[in-house]
PDB file of N, CA and C in Angstrom:
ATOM      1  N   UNK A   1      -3.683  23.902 -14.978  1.00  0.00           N
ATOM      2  CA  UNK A   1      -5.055  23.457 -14.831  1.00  0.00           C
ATOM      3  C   UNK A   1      -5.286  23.052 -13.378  1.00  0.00           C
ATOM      4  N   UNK A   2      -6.006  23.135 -12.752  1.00  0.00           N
ATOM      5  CA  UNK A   2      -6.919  23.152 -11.294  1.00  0.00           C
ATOM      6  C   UNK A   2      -7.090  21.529 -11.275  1.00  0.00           C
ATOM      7  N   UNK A   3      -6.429  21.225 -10.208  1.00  0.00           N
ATOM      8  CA  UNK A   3      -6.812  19.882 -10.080  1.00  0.00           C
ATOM      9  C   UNK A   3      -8.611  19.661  -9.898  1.00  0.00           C
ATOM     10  N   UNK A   4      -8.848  19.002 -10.908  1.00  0.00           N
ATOM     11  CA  UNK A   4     -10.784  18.297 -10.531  1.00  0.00           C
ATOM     12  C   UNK A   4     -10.975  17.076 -10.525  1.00  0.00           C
ATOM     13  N   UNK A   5     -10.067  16.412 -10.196  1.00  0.00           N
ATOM     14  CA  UNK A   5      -9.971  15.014 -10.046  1.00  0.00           C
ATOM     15  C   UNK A   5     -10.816  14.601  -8.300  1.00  0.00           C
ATOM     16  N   UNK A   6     -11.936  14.167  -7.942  1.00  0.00           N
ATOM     17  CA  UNK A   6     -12.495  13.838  -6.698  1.00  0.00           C
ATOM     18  C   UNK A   6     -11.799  12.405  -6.127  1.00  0.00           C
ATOM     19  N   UNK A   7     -11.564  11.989  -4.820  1.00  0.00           N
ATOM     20  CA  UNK A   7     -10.906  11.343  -4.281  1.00  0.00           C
ATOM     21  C   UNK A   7     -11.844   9.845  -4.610  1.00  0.00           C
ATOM     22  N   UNK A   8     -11.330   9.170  -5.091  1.00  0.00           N
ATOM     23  CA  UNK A   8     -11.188   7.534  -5.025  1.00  0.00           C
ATOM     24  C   UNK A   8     -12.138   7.567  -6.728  1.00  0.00           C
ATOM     25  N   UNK A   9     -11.163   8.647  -7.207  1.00  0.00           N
ATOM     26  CA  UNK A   9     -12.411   8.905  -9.118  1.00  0.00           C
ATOM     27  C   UNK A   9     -10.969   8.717  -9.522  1.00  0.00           C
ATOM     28  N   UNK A  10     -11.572   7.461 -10.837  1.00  0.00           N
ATOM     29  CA  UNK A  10     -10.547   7.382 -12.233  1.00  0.00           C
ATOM     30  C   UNK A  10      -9.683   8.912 -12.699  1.00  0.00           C
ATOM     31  N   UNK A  11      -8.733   8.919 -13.621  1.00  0.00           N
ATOM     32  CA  UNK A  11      -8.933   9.642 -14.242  1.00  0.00           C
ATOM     33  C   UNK A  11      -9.605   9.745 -15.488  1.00  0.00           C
ATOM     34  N   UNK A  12     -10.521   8.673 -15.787  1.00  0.00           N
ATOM     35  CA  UNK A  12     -10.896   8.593 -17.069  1.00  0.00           C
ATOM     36  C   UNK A  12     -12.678   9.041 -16.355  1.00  0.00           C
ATOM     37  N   UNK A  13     -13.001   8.333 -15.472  1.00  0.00           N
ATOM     38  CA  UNK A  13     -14.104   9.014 -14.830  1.00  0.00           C
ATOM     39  C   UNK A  13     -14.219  10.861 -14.889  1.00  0.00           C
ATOM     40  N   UNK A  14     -12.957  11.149 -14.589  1.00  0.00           N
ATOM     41  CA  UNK A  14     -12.913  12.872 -14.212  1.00  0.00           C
ATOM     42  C   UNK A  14     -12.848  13.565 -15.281  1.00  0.00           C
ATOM     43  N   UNK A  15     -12.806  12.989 -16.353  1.00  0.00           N
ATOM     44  CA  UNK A  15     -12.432  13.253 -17.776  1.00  0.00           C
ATOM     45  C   UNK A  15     -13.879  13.661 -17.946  1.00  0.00           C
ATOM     46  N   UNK A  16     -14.811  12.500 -18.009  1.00  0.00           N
ATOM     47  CA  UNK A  16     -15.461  12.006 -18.271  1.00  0.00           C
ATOM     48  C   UNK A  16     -17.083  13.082 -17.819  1.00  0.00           C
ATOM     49  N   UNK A  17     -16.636  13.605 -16.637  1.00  0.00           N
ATOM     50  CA  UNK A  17     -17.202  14.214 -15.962  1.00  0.00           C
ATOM     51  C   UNK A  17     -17.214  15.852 -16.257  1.00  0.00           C
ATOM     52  N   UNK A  18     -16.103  15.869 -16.731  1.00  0.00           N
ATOM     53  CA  UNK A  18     -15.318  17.383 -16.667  1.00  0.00           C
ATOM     54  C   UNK A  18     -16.083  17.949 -17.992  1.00  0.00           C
ATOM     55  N   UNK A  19     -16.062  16.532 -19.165  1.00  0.00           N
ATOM     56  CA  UNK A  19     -16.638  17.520 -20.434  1.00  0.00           C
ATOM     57  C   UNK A  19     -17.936  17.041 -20.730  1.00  0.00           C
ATOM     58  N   UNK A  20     -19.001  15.950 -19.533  1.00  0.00           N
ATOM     59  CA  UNK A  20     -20.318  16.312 -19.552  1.00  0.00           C
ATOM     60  C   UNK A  20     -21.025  16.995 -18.615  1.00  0.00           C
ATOM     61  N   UNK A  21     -20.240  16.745 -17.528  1.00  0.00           N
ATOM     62  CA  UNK A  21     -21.521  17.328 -16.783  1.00  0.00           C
ATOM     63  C   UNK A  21     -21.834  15.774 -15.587  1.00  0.00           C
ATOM     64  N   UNK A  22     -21.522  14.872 -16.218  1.00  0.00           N
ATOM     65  CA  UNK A  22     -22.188  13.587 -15.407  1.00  0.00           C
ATOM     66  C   UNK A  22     -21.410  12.751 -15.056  1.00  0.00           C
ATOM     67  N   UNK A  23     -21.317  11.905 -13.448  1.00  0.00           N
ATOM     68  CA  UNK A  23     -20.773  10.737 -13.167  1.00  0.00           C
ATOM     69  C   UNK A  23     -20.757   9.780 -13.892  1.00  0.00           C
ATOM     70  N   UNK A  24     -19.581   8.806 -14.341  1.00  0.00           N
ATOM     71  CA  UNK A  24     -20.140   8.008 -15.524  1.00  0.00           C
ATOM     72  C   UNK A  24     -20.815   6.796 -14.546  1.00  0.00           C
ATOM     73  N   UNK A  25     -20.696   6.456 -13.600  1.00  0.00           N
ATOM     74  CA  UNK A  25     -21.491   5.605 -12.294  1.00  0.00           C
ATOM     75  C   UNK A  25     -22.605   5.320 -12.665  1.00  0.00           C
ATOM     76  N   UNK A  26     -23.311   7.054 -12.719  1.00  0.00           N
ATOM     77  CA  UNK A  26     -24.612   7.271 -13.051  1.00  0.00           C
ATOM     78  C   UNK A  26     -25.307   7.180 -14.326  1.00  0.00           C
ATOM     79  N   UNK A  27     -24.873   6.918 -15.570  1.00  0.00           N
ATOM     80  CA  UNK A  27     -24.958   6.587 -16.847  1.00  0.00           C
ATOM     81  C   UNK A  27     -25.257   5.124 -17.303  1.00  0.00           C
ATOM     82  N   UNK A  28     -25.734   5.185 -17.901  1.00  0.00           N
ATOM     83  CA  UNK A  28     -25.809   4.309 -19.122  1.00  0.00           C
ATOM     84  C   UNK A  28     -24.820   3.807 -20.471  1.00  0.00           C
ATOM     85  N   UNK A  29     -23.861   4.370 -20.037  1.00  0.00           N
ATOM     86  CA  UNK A  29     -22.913   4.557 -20.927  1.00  0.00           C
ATOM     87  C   UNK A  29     -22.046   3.618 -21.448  1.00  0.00           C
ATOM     88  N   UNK A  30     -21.790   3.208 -22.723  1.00  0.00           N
ATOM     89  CA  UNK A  30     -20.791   2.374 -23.434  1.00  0.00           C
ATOM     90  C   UNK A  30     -20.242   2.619 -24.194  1.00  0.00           C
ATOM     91  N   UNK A  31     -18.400   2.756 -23.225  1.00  0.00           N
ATOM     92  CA  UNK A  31     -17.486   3.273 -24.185  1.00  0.00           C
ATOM     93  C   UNK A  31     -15.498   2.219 -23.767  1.00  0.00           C
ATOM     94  N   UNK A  32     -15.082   2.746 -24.735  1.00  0.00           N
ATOM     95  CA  UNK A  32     -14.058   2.969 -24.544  1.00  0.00           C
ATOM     96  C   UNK A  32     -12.802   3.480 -23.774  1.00  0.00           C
ATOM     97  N   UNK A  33     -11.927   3.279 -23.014  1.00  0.00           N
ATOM     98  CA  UNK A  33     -10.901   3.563 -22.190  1.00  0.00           C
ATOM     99  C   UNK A  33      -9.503   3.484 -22.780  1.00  0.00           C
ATOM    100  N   UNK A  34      -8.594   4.537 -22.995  1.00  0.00           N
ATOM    101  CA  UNK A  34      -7.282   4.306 -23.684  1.00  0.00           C
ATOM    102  C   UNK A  34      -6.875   5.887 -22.969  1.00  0.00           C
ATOM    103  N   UNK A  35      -5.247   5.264 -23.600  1.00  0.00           N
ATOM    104  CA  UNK A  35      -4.490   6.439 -22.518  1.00  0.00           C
ATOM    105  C   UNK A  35      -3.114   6.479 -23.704  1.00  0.00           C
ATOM    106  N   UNK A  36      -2.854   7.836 -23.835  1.00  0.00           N
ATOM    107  CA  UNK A  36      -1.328   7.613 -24.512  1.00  0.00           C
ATOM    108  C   UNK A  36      -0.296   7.868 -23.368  1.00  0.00           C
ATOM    109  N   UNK A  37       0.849   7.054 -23.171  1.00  0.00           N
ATOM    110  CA  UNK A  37       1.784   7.177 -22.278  1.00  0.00           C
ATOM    111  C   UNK A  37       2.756   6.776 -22.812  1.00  0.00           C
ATOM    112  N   UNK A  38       3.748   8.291 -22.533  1.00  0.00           N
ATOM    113  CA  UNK A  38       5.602   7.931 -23.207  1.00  0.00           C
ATOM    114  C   UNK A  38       5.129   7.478 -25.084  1.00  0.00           C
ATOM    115  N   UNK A  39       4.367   7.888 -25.500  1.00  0.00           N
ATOM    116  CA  UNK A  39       4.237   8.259 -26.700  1.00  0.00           C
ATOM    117  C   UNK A  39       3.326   6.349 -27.359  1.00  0.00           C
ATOM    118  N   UNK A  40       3.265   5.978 -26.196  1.00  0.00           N
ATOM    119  CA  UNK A  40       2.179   4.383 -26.648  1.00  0.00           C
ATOM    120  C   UNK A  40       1.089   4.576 -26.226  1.00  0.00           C
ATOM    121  N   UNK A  41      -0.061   3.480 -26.590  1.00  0.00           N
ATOM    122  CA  UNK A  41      -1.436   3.498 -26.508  1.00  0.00           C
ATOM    123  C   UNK A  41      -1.749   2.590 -25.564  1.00  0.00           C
ATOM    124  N   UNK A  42      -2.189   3.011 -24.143  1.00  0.00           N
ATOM    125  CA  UNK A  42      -2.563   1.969 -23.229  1.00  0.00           C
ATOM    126  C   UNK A  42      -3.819   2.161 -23.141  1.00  0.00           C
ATOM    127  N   UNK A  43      -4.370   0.760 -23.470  1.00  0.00           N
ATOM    128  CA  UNK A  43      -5.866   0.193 -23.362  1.00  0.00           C
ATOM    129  C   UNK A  43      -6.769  -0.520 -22.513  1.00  0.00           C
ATOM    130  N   UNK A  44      -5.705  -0.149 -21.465  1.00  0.00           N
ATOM    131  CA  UNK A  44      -6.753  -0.625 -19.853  1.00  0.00           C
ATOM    132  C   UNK A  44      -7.159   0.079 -19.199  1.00  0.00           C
ATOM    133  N   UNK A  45      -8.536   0.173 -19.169  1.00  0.00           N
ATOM    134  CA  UNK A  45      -9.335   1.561 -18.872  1.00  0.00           C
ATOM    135  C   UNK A  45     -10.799   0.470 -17.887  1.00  0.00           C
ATOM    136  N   UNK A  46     -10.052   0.170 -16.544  1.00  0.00           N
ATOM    137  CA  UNK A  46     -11.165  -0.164 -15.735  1.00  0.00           C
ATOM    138  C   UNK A  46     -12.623   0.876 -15.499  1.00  0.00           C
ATOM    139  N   UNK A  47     -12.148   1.753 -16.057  1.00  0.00           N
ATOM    140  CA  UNK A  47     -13.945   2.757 -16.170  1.00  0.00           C
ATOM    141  C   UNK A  47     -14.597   2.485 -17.340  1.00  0.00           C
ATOM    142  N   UNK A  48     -14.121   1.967 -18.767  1.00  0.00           N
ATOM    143  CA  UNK A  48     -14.743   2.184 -19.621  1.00  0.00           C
ATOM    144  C   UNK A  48     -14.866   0.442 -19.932  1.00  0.00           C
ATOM    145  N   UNK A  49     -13.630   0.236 -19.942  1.00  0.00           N
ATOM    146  CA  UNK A  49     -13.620  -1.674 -20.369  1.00  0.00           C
ATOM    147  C   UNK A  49     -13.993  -2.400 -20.032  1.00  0.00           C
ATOM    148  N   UNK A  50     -14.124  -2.310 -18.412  1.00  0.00           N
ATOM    149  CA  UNK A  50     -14.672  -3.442 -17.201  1.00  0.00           C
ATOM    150  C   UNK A  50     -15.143  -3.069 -16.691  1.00  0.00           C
ATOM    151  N   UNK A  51     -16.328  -2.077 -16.840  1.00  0.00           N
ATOM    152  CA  UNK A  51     -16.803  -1.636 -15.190  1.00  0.00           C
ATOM    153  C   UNK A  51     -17.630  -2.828 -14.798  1.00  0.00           C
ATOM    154  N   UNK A  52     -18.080  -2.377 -13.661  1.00  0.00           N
ATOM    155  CA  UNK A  52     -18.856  -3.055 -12.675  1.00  0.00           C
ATOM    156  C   UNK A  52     -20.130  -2.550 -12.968  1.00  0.00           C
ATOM    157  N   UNK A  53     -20.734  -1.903 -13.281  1.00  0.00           N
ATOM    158  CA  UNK A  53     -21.783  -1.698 -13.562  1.00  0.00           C
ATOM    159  C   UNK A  53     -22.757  -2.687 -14.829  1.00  0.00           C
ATOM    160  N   UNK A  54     -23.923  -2.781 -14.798  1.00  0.00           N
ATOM    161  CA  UNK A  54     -24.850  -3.375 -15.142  1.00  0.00           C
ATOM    162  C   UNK A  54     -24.805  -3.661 -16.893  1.00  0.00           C
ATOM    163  N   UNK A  55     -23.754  -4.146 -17.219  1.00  0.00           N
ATOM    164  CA  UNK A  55     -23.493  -3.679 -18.900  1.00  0.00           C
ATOM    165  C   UNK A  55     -22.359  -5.167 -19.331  1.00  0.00           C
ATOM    166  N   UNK A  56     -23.016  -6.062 -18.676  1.00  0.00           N
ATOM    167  CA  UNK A  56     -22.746  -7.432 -19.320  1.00  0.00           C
ATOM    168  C   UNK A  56     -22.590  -8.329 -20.573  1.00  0.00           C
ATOM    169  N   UNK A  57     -23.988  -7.877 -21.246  1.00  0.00           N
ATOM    170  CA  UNK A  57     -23.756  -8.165 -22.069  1.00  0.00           C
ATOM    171  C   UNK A  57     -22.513  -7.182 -23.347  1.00  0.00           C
ATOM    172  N   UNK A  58     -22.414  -6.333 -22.955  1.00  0.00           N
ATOM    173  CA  UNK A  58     -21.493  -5.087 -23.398  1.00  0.00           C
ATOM    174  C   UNK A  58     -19.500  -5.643 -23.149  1.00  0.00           C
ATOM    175  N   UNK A  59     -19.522  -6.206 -22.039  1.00  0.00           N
ATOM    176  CA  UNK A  59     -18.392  -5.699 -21.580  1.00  0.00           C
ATOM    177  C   UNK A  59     -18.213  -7.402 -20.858  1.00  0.00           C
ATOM    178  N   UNK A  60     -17.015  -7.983 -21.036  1.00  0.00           N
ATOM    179  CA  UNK A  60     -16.372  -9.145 -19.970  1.00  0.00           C
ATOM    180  C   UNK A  60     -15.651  -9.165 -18.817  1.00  0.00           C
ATOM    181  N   UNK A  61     -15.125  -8.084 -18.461  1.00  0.00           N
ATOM    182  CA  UNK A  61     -14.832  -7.302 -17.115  1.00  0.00           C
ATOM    183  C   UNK A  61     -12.859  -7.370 -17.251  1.00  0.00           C
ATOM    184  N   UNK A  62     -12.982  -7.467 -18.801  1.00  0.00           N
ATOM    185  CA  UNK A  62     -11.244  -7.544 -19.340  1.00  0.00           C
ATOM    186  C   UNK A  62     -11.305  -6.020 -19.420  1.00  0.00           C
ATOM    187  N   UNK A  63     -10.282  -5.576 -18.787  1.00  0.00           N
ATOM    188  CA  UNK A  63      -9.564  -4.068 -18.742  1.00  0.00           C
ATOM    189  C   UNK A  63      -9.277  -3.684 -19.827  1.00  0.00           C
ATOM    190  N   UNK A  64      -8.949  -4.988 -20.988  1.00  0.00           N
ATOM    191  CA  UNK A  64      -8.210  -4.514 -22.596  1.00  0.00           C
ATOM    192  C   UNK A  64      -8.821  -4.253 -23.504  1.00  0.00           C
ATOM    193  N   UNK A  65      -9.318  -3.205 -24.240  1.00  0.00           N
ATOM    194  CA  UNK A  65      -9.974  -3.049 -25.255  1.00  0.00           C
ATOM    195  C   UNK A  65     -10.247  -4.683 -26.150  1.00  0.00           C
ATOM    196  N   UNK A  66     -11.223  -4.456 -26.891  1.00  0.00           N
ATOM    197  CA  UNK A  66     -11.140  -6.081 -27.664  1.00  0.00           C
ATOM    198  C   UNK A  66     -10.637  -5.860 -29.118  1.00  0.00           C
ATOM    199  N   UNK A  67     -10.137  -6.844 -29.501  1.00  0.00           N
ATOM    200  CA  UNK A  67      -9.002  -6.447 -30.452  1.00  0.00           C
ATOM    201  C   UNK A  67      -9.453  -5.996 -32.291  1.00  0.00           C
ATOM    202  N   UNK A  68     -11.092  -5.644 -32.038  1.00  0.00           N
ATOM    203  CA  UNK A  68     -11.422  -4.684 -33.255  1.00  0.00           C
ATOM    204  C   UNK A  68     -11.035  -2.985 -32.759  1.00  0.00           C
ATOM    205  N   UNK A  69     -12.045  -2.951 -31.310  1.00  0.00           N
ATOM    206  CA  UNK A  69     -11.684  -1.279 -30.784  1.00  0.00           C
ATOM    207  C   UNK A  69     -10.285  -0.817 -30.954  1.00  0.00           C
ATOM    208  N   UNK A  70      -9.353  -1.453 -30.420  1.00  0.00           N
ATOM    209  CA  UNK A  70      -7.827  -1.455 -30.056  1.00  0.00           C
ATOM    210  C   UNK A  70      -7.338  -0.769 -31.556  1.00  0.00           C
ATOM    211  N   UNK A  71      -7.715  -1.807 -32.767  1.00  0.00           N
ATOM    212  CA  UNK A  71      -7.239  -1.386 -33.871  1.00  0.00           C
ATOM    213  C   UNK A  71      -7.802  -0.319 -34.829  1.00  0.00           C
ATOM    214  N   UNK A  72      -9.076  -0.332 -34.810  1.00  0.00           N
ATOM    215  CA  UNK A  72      -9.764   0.955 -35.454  1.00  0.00           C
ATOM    216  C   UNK A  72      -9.117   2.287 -34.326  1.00  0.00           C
ATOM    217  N   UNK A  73      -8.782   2.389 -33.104  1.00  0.00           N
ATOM    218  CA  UNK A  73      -8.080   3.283 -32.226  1.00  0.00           C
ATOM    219  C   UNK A  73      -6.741   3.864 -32.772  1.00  0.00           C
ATOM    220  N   UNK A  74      -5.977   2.544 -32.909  1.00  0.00           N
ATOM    221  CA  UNK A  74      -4.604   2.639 -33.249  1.00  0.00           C
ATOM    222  C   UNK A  74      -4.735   3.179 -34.377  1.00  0.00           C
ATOM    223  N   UNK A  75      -5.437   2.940 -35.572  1.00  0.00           N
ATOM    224  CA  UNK A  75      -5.842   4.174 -37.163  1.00  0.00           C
ATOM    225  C   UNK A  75      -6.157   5.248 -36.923  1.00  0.00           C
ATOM    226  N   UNK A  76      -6.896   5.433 -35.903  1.00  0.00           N
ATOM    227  CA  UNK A  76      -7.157   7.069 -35.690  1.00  0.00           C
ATOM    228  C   UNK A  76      -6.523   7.511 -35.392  1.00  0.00           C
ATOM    229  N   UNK A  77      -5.395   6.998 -34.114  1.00  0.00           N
ATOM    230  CA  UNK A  77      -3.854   7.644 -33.312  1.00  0.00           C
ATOM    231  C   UNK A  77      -3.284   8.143 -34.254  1.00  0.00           C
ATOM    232  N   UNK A  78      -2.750   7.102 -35.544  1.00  0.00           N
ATOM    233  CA  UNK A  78      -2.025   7.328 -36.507  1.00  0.00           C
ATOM    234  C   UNK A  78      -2.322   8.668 -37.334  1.00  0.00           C
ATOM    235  N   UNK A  79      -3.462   8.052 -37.908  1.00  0.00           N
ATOM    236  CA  UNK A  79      -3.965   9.651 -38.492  1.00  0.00           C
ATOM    237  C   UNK A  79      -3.616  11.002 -38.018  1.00  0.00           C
ATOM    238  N   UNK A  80      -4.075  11.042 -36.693  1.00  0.00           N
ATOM    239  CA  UNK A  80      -3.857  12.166 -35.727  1.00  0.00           C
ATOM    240  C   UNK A  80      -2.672  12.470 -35.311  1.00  0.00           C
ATOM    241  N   UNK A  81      -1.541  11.781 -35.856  1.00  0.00           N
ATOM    242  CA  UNK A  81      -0.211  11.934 -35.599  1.00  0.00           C
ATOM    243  C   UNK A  81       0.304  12.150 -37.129  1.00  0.00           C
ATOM    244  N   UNK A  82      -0.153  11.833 -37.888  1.00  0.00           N
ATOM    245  CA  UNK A  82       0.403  11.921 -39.236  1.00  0.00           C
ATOM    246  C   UNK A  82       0.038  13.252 -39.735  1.00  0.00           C
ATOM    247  N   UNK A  83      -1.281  13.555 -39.703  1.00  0.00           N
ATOM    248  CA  UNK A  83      -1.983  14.345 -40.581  1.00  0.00           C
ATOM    249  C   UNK A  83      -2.433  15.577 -39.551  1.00  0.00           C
ATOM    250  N   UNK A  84      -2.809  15.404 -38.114  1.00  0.00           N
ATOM    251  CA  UNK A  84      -3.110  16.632 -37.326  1.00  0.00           C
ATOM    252  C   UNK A  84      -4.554  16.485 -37.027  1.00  0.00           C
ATOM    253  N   UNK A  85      -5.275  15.655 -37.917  1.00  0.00           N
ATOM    254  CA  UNK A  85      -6.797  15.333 -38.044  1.00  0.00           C
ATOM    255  C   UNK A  85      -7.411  14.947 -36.392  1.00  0.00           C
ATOM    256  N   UNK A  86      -7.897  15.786 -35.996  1.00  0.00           N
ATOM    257  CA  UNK A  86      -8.879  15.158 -34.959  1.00  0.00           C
ATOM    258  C   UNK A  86      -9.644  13.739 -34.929  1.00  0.00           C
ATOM    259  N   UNK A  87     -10.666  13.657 -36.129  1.00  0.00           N
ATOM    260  CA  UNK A  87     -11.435  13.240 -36.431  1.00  0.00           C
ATOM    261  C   UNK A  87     -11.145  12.038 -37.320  1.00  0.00           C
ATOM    262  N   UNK A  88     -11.715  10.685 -37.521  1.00  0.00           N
ATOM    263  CA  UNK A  88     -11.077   9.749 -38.845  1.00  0.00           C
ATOM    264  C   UNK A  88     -12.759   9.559 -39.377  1.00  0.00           C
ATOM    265  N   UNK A  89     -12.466   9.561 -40.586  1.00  0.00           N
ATOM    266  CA  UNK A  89     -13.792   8.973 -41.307  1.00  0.00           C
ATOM    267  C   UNK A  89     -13.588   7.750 -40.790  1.00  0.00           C
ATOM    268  N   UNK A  90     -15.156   6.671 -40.711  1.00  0.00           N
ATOM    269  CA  UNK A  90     -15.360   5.708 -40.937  1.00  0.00           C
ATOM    270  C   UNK A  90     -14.909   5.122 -42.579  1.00  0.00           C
ATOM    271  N   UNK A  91     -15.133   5.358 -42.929  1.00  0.00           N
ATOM    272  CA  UNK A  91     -15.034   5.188 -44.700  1.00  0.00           C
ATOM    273  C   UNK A  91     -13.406   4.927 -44.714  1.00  0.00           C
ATOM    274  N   UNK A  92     -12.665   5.298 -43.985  1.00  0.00           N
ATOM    275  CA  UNK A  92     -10.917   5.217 -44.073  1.00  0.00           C
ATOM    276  C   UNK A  92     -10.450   4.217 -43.509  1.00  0.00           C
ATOM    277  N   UNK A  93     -11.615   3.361 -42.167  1.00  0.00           N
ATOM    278  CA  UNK A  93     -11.525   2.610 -41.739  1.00  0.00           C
ATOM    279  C   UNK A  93     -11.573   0.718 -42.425  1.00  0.00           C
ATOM    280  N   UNK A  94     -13.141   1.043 -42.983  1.00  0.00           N
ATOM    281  CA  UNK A  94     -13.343  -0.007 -43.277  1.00  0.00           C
ATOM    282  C   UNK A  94     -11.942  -1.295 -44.544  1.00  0.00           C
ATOM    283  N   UNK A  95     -11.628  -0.872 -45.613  1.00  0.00           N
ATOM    284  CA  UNK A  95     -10.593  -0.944 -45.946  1.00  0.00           C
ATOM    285  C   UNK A  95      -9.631  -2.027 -44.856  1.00  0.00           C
ATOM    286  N   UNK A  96      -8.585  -0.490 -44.416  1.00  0.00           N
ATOM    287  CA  UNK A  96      -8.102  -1.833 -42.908  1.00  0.00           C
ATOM    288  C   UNK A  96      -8.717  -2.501 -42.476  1.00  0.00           C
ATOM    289  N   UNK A  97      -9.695  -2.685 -42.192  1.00  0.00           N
ATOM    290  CA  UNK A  97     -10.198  -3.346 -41.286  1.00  0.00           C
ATOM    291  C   UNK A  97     -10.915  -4.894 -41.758  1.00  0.00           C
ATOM    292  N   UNK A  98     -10.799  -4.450 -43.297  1.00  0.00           N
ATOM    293  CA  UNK A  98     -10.954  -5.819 -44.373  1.00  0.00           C
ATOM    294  C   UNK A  98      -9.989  -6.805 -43.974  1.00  0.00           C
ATOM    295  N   UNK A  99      -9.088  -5.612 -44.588  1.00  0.00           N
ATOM    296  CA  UNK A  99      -7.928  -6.418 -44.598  1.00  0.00           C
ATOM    297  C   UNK A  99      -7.183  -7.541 -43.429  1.00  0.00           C
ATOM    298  N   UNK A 100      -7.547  -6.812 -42.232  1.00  0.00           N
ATOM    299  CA  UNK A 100      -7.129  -7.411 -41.323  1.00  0.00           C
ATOM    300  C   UNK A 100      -8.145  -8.580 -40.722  1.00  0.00           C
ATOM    301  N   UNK A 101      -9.146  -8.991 -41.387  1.00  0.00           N
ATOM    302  CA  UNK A 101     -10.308  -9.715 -41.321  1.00  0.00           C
ATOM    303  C   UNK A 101     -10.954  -9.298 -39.865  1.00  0.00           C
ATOM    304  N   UNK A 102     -11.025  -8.030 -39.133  1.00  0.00           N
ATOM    305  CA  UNK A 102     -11.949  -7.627 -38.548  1.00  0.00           C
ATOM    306  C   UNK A 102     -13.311  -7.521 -38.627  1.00  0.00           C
ATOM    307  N   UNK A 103     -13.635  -7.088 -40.025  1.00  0.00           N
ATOM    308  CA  UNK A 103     -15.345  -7.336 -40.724  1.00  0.00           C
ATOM    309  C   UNK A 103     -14.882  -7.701 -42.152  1.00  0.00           C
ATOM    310  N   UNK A 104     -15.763  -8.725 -42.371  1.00  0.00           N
ATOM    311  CA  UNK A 104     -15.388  -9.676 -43.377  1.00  0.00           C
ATOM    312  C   UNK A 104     -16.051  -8.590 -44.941  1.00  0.00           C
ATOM    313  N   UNK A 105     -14.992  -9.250 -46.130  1.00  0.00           N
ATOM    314  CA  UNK A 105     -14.930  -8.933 -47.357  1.00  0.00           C
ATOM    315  C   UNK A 105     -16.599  -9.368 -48.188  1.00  0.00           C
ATOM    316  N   UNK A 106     -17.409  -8.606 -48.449  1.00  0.00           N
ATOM    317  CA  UNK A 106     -18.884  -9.268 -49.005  1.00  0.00           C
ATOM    318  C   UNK A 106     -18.246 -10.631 -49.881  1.00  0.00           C
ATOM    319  N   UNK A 107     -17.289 -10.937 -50.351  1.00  0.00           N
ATOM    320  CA  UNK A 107     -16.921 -11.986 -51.289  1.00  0.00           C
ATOM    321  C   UNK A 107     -16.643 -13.193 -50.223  1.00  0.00           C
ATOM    322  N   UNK A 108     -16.293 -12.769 -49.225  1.00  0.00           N
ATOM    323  CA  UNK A 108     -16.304 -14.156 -48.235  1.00  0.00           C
ATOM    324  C   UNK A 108     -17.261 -14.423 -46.965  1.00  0.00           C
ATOM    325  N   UNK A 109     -18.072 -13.688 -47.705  1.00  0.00           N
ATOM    326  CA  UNK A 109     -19.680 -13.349 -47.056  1.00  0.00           C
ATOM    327  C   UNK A 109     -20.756 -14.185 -47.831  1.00  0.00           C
ATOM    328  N   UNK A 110     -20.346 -14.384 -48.910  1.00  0.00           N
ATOM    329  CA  UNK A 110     -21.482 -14.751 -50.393  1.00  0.00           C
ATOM    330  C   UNK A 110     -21.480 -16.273 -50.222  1.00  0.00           C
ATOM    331  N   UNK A 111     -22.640 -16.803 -50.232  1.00  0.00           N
ATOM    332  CA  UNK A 111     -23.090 -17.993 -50.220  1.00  0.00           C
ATOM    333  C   UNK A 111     -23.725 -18.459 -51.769  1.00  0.00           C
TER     334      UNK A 111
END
């Protein structure tokens, strides 16, 4: 592959760029930053986690995913390593994500 990486650009920027079309600089955009390395999930993604850009209320300028993204991530990794699946339903999520009191159970919701 042809290096398209531009000088003083992320690689998550060039990524970013490569399969829209757009600087993420120039966006509006709120997302996510993760990297697999040596077969782990690194979640410090100064383009997506912390930027500097105008998205405050979005973002605390922590490099680390926050620890719902991190884990609904880590289910999809899995999946995609288990099963081959690109893609994870939401619906496969919620479940874990009970469990782990990420979004609460309607029974400890009920007043």
């Amino acid at each position: 592959m042809k290096r398209i990486q531009r000088k003083n650009e992320t690689p998550h920027a060039t990524t970013f760029r490569h399969f829209t079309g757009l600087n993420v600089s120039d966006t509006n955009i709120i997302g996510g930053g993760f990297s697999i390395q040596d077969g782990d999930l690194v979640d410090r993604s100064g383009t997506f986690n912390a930027p500097s850009y105008n998205f405050g209320k979005f973002h605390d300028q922590n490099r680390t995913m926050n620890a719902a993204e991190k884990f609904v991530l880590e289910i999809a990794i899995a999946n995609w390593r288990q099963c081959g699946a690109q893609n994870t339903k939401v619906e496969d999520l919620i479940e874990p994500m009970k469990a782990f009191g990420i979004i609460p159970n309607k029974k400890d919701t009920a007043q």
